[in-house]
PDB file of N, CA and C in Angstrom:
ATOM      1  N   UNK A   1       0.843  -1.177   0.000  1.00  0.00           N
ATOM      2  CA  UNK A   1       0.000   0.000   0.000  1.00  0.00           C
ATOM      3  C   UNK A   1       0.892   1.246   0.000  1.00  0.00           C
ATOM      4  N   UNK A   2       0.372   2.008  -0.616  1.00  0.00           N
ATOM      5  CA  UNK A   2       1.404   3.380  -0.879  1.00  0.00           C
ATOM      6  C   UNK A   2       0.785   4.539  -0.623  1.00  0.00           C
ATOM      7  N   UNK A   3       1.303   5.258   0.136  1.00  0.00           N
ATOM      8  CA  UNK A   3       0.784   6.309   0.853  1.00  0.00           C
ATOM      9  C   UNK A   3       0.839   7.509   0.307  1.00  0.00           C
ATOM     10  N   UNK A   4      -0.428   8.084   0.505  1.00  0.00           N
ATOM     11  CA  UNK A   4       0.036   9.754  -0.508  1.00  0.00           C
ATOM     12  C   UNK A   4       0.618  10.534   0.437  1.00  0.00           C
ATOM     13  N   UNK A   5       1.595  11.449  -0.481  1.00  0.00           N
ATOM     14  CA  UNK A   5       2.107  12.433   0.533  1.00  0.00           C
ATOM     15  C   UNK A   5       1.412  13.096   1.282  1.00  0.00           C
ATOM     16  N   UNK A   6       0.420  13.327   1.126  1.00  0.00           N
ATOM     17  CA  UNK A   6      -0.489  14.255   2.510  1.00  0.00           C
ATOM     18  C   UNK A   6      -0.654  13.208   3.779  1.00  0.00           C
ATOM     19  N   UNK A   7      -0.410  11.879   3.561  1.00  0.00           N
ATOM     20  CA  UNK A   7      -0.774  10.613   4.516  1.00  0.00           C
ATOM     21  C   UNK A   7       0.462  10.468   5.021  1.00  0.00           C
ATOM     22  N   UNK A   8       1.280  10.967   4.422  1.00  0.00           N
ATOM     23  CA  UNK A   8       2.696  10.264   4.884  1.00  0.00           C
ATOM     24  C   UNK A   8       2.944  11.787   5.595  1.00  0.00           C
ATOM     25  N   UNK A   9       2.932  12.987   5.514  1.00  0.00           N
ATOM     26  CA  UNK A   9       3.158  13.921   5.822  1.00  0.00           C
ATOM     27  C   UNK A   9       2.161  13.597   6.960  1.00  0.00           C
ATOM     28  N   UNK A  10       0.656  13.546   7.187  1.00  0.00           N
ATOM     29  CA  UNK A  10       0.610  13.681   8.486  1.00  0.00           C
ATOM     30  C   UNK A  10       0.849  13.031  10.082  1.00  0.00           C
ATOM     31  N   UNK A  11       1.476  11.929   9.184  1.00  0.00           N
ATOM     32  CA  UNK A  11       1.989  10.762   9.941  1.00  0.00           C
ATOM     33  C   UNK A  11       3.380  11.047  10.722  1.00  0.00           C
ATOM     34  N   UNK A  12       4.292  11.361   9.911  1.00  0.00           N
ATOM     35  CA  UNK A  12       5.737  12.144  10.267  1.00  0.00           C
ATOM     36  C   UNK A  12       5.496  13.140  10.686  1.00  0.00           C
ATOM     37  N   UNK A  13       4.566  14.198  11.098  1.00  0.00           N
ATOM     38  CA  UNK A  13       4.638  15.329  12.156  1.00  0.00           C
ATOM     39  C   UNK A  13       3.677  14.989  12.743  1.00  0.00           C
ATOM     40  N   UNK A  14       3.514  14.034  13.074  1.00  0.00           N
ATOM     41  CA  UNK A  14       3.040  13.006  14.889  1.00  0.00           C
ATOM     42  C   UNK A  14       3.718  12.749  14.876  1.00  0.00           C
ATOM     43  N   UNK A  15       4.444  11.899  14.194  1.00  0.00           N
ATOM     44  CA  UNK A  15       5.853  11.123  15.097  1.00  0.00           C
ATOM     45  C   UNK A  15       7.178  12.433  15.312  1.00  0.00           C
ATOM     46  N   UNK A  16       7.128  13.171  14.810  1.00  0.00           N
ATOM     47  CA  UNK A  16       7.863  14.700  14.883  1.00  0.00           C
ATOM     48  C   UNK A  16       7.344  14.902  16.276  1.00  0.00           C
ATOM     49  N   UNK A  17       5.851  15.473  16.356  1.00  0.00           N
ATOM     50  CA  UNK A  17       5.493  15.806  17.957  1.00  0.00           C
ATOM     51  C   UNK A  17       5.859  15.190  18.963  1.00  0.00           C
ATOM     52  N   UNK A  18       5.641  13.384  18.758  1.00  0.00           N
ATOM     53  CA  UNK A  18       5.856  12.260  19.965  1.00  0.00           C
ATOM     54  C   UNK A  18       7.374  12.630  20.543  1.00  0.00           C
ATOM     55  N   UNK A  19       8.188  12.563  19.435  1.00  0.00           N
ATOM     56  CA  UNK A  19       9.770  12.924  19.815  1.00  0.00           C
ATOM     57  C   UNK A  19      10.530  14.140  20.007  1.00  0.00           C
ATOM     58  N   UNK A  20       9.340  14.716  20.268  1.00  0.00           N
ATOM     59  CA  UNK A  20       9.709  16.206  20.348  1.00  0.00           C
ATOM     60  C   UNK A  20      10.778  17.425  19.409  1.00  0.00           C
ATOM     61  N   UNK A  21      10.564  16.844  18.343  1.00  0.00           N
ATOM     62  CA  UNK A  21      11.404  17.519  17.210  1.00  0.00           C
ATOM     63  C   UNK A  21      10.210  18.206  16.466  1.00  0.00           C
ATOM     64  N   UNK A  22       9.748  19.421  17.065  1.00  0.00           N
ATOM     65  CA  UNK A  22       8.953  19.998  16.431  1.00  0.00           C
ATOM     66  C   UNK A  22       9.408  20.752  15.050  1.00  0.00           C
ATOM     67  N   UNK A  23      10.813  21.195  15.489  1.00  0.00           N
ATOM     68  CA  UNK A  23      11.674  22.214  14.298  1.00  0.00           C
ATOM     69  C   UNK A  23      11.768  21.284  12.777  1.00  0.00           C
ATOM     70  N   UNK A  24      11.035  19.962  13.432  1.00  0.00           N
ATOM     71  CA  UNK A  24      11.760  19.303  11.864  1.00  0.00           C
ATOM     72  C   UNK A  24      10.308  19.331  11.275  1.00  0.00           C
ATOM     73  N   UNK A  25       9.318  19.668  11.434  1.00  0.00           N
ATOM     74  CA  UNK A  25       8.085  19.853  10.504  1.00  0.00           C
ATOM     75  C   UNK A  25       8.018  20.597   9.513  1.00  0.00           C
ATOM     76  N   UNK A  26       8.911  21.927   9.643  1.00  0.00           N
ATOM     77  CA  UNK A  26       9.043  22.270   8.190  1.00  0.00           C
ATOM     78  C   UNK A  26       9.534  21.378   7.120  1.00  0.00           C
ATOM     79  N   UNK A  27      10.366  20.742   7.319  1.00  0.00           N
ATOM     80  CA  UNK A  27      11.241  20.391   6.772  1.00  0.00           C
ATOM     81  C   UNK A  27      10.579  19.606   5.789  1.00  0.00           C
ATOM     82  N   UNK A  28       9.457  18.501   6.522  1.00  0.00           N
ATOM     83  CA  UNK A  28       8.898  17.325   5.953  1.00  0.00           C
ATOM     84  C   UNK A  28       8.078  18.072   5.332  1.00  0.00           C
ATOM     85  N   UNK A  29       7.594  19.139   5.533  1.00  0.00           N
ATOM     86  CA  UNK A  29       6.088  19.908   4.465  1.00  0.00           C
ATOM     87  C   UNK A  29       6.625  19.503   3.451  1.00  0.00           C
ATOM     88  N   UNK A  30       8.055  20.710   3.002  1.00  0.00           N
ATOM     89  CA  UNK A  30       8.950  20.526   2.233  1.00  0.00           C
ATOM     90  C   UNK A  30       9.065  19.783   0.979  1.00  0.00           C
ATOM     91  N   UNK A  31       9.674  18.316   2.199  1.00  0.00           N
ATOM     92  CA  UNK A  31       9.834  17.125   1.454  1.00  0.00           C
ATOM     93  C   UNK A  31       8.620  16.521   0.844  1.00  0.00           C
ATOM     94  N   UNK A  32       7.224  16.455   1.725  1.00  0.00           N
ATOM     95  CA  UNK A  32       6.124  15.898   1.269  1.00  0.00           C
ATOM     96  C   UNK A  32       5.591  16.868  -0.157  1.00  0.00           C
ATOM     97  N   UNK A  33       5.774  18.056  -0.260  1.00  0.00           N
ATOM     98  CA  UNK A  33       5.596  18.668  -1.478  1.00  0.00           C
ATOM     99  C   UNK A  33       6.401  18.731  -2.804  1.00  0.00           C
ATOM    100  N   UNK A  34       7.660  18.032  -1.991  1.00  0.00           N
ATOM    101  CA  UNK A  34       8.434  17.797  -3.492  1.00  0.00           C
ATOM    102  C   UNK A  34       8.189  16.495  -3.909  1.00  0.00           C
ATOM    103  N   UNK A  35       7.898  15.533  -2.834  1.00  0.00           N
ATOM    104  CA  UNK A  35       7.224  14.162  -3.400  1.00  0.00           C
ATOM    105  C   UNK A  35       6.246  14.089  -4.237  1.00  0.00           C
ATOM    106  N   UNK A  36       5.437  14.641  -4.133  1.00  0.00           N
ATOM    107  CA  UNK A  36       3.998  15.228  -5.108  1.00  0.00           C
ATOM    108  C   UNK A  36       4.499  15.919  -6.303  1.00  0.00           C
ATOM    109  N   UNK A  37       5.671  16.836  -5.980  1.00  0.00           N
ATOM    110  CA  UNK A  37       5.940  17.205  -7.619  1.00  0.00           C
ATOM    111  C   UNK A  37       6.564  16.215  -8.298  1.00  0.00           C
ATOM    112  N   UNK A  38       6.932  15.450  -7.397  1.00  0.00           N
ATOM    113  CA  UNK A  38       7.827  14.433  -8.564  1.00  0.00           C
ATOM    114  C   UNK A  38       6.762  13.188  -9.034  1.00  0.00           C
ATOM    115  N   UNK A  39       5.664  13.085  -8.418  1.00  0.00           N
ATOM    116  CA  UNK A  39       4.827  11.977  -8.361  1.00  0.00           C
ATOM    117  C   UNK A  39       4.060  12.595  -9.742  1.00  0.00           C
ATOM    118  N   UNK A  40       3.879  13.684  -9.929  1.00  0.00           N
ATOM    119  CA  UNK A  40       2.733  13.965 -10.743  1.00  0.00           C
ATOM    120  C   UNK A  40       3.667  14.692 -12.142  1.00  0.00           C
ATOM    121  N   UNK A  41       5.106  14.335 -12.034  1.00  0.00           N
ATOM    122  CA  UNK A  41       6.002  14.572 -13.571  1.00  0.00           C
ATOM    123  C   UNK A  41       5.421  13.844 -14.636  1.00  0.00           C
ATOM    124  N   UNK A  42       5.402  14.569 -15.797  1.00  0.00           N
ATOM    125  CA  UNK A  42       5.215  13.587 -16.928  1.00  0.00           C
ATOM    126  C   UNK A  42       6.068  12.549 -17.323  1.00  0.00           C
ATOM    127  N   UNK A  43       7.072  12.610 -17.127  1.00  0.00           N
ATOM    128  CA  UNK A  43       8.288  11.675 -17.192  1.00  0.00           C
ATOM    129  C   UNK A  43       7.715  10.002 -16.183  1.00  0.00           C
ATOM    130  N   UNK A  44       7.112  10.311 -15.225  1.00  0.00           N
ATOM    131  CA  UNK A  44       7.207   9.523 -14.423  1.00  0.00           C
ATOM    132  C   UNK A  44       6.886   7.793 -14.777  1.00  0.00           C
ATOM    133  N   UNK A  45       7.361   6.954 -14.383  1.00  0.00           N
ATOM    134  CA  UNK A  45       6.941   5.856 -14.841  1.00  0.00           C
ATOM    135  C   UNK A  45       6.579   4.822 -13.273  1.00  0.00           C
ATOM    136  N   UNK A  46       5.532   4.444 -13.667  1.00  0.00           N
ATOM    137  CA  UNK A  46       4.288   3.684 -12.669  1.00  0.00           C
ATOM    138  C   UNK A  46       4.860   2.341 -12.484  1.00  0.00           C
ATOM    139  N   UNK A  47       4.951   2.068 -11.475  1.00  0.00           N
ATOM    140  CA  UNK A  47       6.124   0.690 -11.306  1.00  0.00           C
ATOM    141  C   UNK A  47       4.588  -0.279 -11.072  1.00  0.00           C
ATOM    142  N   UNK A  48       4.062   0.132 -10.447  1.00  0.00           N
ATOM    143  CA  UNK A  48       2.530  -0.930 -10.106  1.00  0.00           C
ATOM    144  C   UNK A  48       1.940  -1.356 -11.684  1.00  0.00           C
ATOM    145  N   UNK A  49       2.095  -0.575 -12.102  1.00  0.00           N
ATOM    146  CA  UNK A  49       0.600  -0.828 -13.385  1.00  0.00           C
ATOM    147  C   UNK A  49       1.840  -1.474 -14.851  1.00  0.00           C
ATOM    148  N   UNK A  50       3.181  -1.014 -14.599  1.00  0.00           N
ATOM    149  CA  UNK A  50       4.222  -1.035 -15.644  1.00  0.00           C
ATOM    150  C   UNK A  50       3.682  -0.779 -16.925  1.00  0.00           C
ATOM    151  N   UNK A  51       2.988   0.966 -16.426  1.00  0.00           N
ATOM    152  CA  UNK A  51       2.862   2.122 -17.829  1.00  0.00           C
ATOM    153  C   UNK A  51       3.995   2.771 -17.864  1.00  0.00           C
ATOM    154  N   UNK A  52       4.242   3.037 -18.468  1.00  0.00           N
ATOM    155  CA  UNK A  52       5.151   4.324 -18.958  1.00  0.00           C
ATOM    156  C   UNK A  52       4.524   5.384 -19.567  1.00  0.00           C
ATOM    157  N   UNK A  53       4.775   6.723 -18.874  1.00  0.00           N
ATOM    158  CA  UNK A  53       4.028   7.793 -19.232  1.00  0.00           C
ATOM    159  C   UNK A  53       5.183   9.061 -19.733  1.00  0.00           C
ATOM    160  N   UNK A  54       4.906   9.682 -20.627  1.00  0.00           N
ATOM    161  CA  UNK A  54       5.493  10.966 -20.649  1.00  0.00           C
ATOM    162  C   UNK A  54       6.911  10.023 -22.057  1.00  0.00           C
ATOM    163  N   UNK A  55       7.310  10.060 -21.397  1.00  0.00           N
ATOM    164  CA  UNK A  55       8.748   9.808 -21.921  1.00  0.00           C
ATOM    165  C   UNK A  55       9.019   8.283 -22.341  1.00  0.00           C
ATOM    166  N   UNK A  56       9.776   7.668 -23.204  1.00  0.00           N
ATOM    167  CA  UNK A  56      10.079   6.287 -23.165  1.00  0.00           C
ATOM    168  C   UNK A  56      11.211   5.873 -22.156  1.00  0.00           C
ATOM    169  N   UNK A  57      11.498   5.195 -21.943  1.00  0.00           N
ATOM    170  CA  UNK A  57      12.608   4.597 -21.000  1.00  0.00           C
ATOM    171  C   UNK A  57      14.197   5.388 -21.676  1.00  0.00           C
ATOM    172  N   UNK A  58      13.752   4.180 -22.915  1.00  0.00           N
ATOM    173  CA  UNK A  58      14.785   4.110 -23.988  1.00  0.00           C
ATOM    174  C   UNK A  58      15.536   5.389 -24.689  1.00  0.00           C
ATOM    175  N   UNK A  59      14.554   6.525 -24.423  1.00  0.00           N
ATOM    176  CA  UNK A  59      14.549   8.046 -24.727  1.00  0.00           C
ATOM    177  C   UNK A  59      14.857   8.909 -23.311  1.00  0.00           C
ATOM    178  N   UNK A  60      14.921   8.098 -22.381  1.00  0.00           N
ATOM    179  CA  UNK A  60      16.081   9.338 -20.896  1.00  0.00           C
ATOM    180  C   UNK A  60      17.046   8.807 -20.478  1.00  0.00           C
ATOM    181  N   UNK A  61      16.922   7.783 -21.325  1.00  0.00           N
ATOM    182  CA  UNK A  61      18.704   6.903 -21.059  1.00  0.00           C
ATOM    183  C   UNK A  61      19.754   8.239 -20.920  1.00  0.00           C
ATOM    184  N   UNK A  62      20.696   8.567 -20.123  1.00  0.00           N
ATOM    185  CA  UNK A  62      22.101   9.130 -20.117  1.00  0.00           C
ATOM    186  C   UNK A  62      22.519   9.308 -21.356  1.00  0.00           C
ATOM    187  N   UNK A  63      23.649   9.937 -21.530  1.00  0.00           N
ATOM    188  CA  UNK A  63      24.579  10.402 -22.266  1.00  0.00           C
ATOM    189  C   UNK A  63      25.794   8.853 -22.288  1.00  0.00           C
ATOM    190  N   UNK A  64      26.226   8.814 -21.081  1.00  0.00           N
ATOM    191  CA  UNK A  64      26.869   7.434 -20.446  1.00  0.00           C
ATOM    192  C   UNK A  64      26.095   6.181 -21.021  1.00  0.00           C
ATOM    193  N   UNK A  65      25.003   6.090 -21.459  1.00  0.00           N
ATOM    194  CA  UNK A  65      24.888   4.820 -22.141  1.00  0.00           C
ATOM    195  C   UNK A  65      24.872   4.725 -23.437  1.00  0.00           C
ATOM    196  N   UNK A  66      25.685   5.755 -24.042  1.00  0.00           N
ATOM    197  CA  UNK A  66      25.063   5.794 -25.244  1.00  0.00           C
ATOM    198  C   UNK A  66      27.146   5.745 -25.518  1.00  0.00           C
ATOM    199  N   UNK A  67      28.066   5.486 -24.591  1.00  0.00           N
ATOM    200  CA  UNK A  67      29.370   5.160 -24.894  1.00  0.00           C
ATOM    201  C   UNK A  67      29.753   3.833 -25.527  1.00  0.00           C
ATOM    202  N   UNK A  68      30.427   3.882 -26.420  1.00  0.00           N
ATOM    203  CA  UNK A  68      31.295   2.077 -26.691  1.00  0.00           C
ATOM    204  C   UNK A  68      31.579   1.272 -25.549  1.00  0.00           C
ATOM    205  N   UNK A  69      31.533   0.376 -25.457  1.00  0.00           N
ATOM    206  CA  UNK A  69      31.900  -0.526 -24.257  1.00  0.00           C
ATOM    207  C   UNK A  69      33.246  -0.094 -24.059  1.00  0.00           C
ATOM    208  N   UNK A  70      33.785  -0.172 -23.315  1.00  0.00           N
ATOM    209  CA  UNK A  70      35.327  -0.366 -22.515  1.00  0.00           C
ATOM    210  C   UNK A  70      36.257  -1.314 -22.771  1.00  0.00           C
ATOM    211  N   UNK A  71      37.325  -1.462 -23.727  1.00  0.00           N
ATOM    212  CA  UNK A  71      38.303  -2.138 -23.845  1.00  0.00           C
ATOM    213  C   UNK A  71      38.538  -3.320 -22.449  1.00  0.00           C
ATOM    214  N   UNK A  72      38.502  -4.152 -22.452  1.00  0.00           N
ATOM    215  CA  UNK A  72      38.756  -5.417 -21.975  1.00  0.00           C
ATOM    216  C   UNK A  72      39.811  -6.184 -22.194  1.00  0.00           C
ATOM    217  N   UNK A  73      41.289  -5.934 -21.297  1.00  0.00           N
ATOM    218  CA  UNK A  73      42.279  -7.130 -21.329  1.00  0.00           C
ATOM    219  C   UNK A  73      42.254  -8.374 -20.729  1.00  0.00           C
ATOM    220  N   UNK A  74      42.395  -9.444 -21.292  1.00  0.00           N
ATOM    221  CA  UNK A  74      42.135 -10.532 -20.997  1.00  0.00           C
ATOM    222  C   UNK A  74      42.685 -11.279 -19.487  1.00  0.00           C
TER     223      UNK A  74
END
C-alpha cells in the first residue's frame, strides 16, 4: 500500500510531535511537497501498473549509455 504524501506527511509530524522535534516539521512539508511534484512529472513511470508515461525509458537513457563498451584485457 502506498501512501500519498499528505498521509505520509501527516503521519511524520506526529511522530515529529511524539519525539519532540517539532523544528523538523518544516522540513517534511517541504519534502512531502516535493514528493507530489515528482509523483505527478510527466516523465514519471508507474512501477505498479508497468505504464510508462510521458517519456520512453529508452529516450532518458544518459549520455553514459550511449558510450562504446570499454576495452577489456584478458
Amino acid at each position: 500500500m502506498t501512501r500519498s504524501p499528505d498521509e505520509w506527511l501527516t503521519a511524520a509530524q506526529a511522530d515529529a510531535d511524539r519525539r519532540g522535534l517539532t523544528q523538523l516539521k518544516p522540513l517534511l512539508r517541504v519534502l512531502a511537497s516535493a514528493t507530489e511534484t515528482l509523483r505527478k512529472a510527466p516523465w514519471n513511470y508507474d512501477a505498479q501498473s508497468s505504464q510508462i508515461t510521458g517519456h520512453s525509458i529508452k529516450g532518458s537513457r544518459s549520455q553514459d549509455d550511449k558510450l562504446p563498451p570499454a576495452n577489456k584485457e584478458p
